[in-house]
PDB file of N, CA and C in Angstrom:
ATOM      1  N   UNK A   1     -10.146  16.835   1.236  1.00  0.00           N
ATOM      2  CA  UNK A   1      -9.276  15.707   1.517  1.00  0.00           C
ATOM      3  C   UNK A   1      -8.781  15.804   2.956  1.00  0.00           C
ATOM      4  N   UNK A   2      -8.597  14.404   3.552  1.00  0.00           N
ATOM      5  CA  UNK A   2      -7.976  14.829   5.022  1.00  0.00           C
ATOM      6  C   UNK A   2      -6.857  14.513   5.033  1.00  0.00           C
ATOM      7  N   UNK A   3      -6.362  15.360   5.781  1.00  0.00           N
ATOM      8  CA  UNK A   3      -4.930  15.120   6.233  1.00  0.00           C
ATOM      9  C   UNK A   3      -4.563  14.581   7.493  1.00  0.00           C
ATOM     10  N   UNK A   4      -3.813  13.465   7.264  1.00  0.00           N
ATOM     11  CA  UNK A   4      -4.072  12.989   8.520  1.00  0.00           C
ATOM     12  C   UNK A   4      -2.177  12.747   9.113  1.00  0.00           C
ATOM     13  N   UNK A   5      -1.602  12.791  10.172  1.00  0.00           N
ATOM     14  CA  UNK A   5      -0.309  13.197  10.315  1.00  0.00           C
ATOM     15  C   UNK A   5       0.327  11.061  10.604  1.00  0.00           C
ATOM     16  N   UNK A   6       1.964  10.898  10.350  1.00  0.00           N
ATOM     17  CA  UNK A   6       1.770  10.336   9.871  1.00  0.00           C
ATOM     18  C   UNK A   6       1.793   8.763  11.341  1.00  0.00           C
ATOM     19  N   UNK A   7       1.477   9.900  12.796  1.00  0.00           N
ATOM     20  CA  UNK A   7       1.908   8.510  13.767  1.00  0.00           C
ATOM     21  C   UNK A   7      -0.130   8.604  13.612  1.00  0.00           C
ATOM     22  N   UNK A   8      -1.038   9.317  13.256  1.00  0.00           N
ATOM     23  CA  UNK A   8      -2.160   9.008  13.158  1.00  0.00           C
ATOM     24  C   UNK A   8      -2.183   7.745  12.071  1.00  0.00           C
ATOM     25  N   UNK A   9      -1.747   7.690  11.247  1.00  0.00           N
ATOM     26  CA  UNK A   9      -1.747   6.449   9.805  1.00  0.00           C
ATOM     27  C   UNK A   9      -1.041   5.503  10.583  1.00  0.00           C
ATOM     28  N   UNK A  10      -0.198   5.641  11.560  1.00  0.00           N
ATOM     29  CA  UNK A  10       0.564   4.088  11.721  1.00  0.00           C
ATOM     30  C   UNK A  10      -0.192   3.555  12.938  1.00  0.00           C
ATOM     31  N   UNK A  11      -1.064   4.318  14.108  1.00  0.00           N
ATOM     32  CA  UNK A  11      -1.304   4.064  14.702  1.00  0.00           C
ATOM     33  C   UNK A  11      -3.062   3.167  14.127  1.00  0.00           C
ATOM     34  N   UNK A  12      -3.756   4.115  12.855  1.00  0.00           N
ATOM     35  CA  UNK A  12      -4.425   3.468  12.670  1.00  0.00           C
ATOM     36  C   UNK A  12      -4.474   1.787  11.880  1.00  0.00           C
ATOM     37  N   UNK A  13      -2.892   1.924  11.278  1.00  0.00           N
ATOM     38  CA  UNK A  13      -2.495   0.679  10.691  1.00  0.00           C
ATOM     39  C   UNK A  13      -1.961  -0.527  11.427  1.00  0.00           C
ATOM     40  N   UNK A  14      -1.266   0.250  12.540  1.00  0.00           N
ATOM     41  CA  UNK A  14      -1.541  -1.152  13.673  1.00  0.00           C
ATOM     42  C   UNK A  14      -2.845  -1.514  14.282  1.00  0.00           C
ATOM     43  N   UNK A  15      -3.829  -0.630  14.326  1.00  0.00           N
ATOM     44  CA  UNK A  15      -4.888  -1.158  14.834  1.00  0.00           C
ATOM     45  C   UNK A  15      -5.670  -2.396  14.105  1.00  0.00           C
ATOM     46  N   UNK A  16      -5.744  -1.621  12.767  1.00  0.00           N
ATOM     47  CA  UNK A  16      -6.562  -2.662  11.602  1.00  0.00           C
ATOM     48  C   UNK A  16      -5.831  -4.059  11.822  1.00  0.00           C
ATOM     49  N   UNK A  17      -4.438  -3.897  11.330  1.00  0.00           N
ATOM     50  CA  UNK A  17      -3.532  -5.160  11.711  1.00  0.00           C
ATOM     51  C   UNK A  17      -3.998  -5.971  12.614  1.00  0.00           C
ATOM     52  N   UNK A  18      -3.827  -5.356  13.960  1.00  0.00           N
ATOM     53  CA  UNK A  18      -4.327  -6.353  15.301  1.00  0.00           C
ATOM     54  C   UNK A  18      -5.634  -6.750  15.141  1.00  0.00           C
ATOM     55  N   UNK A  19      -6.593  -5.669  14.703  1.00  0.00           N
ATOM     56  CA  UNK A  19      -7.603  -6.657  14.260  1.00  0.00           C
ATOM     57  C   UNK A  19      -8.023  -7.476  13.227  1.00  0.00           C
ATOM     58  N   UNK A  20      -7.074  -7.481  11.969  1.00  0.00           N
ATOM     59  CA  UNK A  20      -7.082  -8.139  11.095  1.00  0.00           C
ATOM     60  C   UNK A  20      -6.661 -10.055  11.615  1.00  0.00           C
ATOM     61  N   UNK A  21      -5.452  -9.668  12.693  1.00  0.00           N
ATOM     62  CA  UNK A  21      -4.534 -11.095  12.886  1.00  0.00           C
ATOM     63  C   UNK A  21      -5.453 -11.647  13.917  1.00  0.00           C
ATOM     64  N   UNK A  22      -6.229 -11.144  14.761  1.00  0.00           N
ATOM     65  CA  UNK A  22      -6.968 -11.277  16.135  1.00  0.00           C
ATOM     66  C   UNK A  22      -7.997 -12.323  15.324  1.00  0.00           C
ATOM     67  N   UNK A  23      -8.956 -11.633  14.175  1.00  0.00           N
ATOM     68  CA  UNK A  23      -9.890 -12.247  13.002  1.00  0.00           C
ATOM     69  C   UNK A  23      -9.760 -13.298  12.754  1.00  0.00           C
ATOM     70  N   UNK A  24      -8.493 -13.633  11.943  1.00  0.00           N
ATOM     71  CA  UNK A  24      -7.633 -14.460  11.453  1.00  0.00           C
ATOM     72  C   UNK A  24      -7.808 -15.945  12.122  1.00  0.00           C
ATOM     73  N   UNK A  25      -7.452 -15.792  13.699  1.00  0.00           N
ATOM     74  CA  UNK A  25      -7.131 -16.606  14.567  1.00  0.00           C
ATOM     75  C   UNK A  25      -8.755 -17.396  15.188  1.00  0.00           C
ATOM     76  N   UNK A  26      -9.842 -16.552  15.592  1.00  0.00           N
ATOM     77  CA  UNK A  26     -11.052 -16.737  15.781  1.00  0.00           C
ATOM     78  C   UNK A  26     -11.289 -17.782  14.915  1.00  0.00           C
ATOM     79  N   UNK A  27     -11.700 -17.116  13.728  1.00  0.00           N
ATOM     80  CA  UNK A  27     -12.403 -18.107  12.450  1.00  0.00           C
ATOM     81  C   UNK A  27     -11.916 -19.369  12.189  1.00  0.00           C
ATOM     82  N   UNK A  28     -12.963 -20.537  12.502  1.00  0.00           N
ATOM     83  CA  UNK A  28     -12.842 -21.896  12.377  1.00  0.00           C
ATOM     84  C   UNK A  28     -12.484 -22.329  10.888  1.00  0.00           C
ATOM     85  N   UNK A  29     -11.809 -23.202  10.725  1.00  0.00           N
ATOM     86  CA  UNK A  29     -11.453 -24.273   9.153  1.00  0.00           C
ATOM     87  C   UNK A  29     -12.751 -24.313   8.350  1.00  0.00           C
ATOM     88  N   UNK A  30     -11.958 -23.210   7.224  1.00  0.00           N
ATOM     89  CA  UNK A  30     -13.486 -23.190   5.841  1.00  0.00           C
ATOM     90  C   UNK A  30     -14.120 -22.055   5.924  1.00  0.00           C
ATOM     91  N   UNK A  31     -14.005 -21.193   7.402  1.00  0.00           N
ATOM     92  CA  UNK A  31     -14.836 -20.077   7.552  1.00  0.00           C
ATOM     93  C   UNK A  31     -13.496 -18.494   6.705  1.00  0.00           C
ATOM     94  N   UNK A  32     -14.834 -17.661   6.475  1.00  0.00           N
ATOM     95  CA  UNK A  32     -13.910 -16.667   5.991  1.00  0.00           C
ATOM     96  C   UNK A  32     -14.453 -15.535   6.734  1.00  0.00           C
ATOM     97  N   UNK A  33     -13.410 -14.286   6.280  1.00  0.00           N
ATOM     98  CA  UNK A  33     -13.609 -13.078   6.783  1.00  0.00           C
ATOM     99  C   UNK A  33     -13.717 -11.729   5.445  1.00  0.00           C
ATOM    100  N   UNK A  34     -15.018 -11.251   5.426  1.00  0.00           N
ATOM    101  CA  UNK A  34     -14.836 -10.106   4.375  1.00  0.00           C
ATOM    102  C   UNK A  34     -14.582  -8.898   4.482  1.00  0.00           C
ATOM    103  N   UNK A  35     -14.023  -8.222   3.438  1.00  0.00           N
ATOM    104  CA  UNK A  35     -13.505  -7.038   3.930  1.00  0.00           C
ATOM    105  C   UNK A  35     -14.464  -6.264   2.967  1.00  0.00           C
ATOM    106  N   UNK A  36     -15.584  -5.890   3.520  1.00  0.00           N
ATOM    107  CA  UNK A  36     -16.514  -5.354   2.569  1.00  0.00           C
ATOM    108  C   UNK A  36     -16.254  -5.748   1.472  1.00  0.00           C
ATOM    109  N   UNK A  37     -16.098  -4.242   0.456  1.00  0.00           N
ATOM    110  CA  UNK A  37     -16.359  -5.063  -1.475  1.00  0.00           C
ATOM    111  C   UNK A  37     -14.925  -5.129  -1.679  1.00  0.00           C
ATOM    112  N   UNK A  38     -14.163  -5.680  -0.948  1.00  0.00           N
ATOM    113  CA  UNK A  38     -12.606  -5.777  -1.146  1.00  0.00           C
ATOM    114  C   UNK A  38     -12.646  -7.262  -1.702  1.00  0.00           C
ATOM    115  N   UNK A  39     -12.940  -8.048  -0.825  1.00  0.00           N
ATOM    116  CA  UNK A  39     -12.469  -9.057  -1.026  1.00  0.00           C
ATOM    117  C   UNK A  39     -12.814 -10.189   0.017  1.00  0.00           C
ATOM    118  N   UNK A  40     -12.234 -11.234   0.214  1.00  0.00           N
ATOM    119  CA  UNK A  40     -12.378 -12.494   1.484  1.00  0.00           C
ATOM    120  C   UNK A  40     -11.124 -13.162   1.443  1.00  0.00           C
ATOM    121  N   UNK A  41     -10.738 -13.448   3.118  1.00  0.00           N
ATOM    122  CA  UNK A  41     -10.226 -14.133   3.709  1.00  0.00           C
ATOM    123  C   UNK A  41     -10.687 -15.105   3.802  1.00  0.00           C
ATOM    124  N   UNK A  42     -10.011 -16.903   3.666  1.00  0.00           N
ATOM    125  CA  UNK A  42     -10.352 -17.878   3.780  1.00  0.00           C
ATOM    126  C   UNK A  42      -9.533 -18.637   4.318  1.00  0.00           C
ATOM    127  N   UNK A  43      -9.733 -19.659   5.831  1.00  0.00           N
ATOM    128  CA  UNK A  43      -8.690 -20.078   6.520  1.00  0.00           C
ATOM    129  C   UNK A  43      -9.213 -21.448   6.313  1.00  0.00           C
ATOM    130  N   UNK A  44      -8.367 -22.346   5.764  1.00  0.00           N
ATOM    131  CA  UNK A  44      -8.370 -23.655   5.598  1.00  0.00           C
ATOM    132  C   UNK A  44      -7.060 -24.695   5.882  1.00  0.00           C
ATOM    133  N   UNK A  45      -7.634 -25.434   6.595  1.00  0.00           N
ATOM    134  CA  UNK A  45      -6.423 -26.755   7.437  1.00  0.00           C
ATOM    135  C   UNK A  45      -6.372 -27.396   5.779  1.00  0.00           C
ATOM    136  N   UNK A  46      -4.734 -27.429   6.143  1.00  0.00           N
ATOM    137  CA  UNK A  46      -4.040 -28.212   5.318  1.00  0.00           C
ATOM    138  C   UNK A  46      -3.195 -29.482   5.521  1.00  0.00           C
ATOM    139  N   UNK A  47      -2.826 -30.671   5.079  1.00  0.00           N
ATOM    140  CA  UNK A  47      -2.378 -31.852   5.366  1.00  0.00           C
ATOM    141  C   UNK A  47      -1.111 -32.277   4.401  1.00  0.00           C
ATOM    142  N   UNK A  48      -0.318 -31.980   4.339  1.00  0.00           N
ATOM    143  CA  UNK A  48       0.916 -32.626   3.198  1.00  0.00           C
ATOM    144  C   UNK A  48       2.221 -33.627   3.857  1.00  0.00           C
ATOM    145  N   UNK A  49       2.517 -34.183   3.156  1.00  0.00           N
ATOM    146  CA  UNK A  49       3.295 -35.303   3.344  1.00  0.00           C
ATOM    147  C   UNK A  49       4.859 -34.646   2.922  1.00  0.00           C
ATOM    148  N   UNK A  50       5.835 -34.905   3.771  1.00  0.00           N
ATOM    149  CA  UNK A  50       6.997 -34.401   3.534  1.00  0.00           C
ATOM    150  C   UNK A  50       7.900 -35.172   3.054  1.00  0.00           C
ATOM    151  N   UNK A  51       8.581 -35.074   1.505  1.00  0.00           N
ATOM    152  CA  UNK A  51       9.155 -36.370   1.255  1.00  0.00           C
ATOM    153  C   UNK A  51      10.779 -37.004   1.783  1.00  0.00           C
ATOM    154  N   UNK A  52      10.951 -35.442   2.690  1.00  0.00           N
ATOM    155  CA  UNK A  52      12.539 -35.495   2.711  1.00  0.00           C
ATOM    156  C   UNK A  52      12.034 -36.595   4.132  1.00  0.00           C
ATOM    157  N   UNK A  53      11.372 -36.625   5.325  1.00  0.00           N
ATOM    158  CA  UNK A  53      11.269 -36.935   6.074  1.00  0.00           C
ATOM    159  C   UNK A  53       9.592 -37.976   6.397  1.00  0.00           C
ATOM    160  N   UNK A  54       8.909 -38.162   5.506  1.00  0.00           N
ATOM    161  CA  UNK A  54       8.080 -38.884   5.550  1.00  0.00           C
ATOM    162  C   UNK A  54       6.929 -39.022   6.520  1.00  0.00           C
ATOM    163  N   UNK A  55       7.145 -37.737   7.048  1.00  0.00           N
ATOM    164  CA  UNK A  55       5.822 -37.178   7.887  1.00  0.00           C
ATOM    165  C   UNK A  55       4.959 -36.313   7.194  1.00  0.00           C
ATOM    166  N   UNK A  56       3.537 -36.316   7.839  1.00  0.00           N
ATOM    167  CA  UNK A  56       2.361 -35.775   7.367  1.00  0.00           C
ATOM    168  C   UNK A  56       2.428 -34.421   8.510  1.00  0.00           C
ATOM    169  N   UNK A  57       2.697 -33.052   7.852  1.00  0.00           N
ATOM    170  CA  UNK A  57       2.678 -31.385   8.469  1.00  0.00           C
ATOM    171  C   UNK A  57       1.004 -31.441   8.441  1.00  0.00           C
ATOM    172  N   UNK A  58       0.892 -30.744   9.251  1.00  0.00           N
ATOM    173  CA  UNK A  58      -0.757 -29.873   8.988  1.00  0.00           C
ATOM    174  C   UNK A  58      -0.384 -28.650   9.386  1.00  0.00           C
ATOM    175  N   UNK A  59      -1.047 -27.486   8.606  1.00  0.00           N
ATOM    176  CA  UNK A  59      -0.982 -26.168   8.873  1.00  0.00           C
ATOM    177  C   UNK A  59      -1.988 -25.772   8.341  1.00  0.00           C
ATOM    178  N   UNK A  60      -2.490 -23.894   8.495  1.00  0.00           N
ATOM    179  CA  UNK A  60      -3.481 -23.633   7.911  1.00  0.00           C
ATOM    180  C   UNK A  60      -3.209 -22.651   7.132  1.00  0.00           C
ATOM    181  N   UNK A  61      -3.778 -22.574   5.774  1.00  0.00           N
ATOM    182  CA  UNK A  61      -3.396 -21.785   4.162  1.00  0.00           C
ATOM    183  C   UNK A  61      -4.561 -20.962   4.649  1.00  0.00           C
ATOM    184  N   UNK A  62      -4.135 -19.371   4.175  1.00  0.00           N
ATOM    185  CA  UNK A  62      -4.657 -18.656   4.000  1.00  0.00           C
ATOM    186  C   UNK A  62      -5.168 -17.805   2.727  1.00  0.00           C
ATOM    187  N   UNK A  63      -6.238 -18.136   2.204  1.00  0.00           N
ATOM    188  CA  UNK A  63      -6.503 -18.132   0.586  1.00  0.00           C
ATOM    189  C   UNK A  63      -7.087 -16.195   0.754  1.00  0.00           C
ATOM    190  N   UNK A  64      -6.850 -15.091  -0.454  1.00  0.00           N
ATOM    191  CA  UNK A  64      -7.669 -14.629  -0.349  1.00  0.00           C
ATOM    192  C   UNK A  64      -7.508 -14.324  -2.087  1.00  0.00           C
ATOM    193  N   UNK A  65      -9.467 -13.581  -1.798  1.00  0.00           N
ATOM    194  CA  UNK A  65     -10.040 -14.105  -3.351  1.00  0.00           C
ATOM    195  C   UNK A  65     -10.720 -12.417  -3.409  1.00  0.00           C
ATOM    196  N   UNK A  66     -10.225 -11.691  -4.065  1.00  0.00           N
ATOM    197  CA  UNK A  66     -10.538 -10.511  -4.084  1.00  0.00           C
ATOM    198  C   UNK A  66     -11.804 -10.213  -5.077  1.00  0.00           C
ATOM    199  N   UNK A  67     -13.085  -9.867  -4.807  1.00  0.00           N
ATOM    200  CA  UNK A  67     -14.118  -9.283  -5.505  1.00  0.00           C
ATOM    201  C   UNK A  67     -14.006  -8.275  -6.730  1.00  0.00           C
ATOM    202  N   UNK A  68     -14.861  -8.654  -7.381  1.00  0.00           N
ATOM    203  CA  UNK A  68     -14.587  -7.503  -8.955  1.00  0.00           C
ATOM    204  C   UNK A  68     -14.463  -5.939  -8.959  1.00  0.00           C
ATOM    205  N   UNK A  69     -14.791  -5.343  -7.644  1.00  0.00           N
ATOM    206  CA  UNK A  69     -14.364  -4.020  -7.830  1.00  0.00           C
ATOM    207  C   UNK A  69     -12.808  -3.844  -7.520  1.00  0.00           C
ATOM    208  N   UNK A  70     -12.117  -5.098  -6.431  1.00  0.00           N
ATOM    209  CA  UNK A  70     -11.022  -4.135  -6.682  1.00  0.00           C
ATOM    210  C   UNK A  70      -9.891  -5.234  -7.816  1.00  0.00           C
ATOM    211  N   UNK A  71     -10.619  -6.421  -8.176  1.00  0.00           N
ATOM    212  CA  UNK A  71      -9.709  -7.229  -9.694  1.00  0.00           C
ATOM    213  C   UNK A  71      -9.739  -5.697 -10.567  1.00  0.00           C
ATOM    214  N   UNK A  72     -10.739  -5.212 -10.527  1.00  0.00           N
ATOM    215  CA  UNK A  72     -10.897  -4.344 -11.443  1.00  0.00           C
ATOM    216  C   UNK A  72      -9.622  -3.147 -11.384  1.00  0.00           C
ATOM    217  N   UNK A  73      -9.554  -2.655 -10.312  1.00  0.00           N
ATOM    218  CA  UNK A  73      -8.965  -1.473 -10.356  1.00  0.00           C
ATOM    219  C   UNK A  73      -7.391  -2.375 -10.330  1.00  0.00           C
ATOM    220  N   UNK A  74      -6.894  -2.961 -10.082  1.00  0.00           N
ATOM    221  CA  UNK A  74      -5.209  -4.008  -9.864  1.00  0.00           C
ATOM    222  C   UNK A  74      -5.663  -4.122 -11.515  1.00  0.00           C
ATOM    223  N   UNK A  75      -6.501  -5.143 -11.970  1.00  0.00           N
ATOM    224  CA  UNK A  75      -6.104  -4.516 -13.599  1.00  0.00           C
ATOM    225  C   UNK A  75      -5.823  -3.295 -14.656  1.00  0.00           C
ATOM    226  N   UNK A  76      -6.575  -2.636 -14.010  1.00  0.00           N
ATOM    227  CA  UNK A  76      -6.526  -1.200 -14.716  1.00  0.00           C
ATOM    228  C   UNK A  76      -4.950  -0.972 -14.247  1.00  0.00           C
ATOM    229  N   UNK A  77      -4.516  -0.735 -13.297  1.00  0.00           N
ATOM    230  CA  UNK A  77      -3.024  -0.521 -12.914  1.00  0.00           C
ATOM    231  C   UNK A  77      -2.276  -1.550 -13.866  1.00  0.00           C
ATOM    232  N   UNK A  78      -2.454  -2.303 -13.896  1.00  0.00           N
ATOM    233  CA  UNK A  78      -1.333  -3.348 -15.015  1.00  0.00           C
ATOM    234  C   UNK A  78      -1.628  -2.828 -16.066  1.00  0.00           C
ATOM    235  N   UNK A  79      -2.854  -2.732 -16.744  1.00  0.00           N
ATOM    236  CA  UNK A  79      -2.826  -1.884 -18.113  1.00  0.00           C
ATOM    237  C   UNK A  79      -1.914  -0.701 -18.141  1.00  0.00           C
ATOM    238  N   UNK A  80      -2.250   0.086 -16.892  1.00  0.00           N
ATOM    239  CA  UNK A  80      -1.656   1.656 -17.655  1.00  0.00           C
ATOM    240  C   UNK A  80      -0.396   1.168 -17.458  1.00  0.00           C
ATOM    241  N   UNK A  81       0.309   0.744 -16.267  1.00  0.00           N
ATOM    242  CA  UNK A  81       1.884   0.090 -15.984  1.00  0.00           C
ATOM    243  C   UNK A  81       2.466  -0.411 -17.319  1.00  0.00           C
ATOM    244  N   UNK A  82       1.602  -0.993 -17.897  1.00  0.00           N
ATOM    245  CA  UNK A  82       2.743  -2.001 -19.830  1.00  0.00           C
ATOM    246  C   UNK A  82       1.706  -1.038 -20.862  1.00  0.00           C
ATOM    247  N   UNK A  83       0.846  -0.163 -20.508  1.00  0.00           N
ATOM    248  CA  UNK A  83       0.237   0.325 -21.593  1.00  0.00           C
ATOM    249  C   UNK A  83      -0.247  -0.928 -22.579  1.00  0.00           C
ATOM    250  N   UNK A  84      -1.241  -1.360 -22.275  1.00  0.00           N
ATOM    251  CA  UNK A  84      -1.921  -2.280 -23.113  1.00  0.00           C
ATOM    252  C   UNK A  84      -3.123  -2.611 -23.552  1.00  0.00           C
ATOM    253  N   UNK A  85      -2.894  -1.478 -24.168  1.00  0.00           N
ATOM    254  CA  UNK A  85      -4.406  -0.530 -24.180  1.00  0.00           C
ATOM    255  C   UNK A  85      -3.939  -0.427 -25.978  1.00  0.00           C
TER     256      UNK A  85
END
């Protein structure tokens, strides 16, 4: 196992970060980003109507849709968590 000290973990967690948000920003409306067998990022323009003020916002939703290896393991954690087994 490695041990790794803990400004090595934060320094590598800002890195991923910056390149996670850097990603983020690149990728055009509809396009996604995968994180190997994790999962996908999906950046899609959005349009809603505001009723307090009667303007149309656009912004962009960030969907993500995680792949069956790790639904798998986030379920297994809720099982053993309520024991429902």
């Amino acid at each position: 196992m490695n041990h790794y000290t803990q400004q090595e973990l934060e320094t590598a967690y800002q890195i991923v970060q910056e390149d996670l948000f850097n990603s983020l920003l690149k990728i055009k409306n509809g396009e996604s980003i995968r994180l190997t067998n994790l999962g996908k990022f999906t950046k899609k323009e959005r349009k809603q109507k505001c009723n307090l003020d009667d303007k149309n916002y656009v912004y962009y939703h960030l969907g993500f849709k995680p792949f069956s290896k790790l639904k798998s393991a986030l379920n297994e954690q809720v099982i053993n968590k309520y024991k429902l087994r």
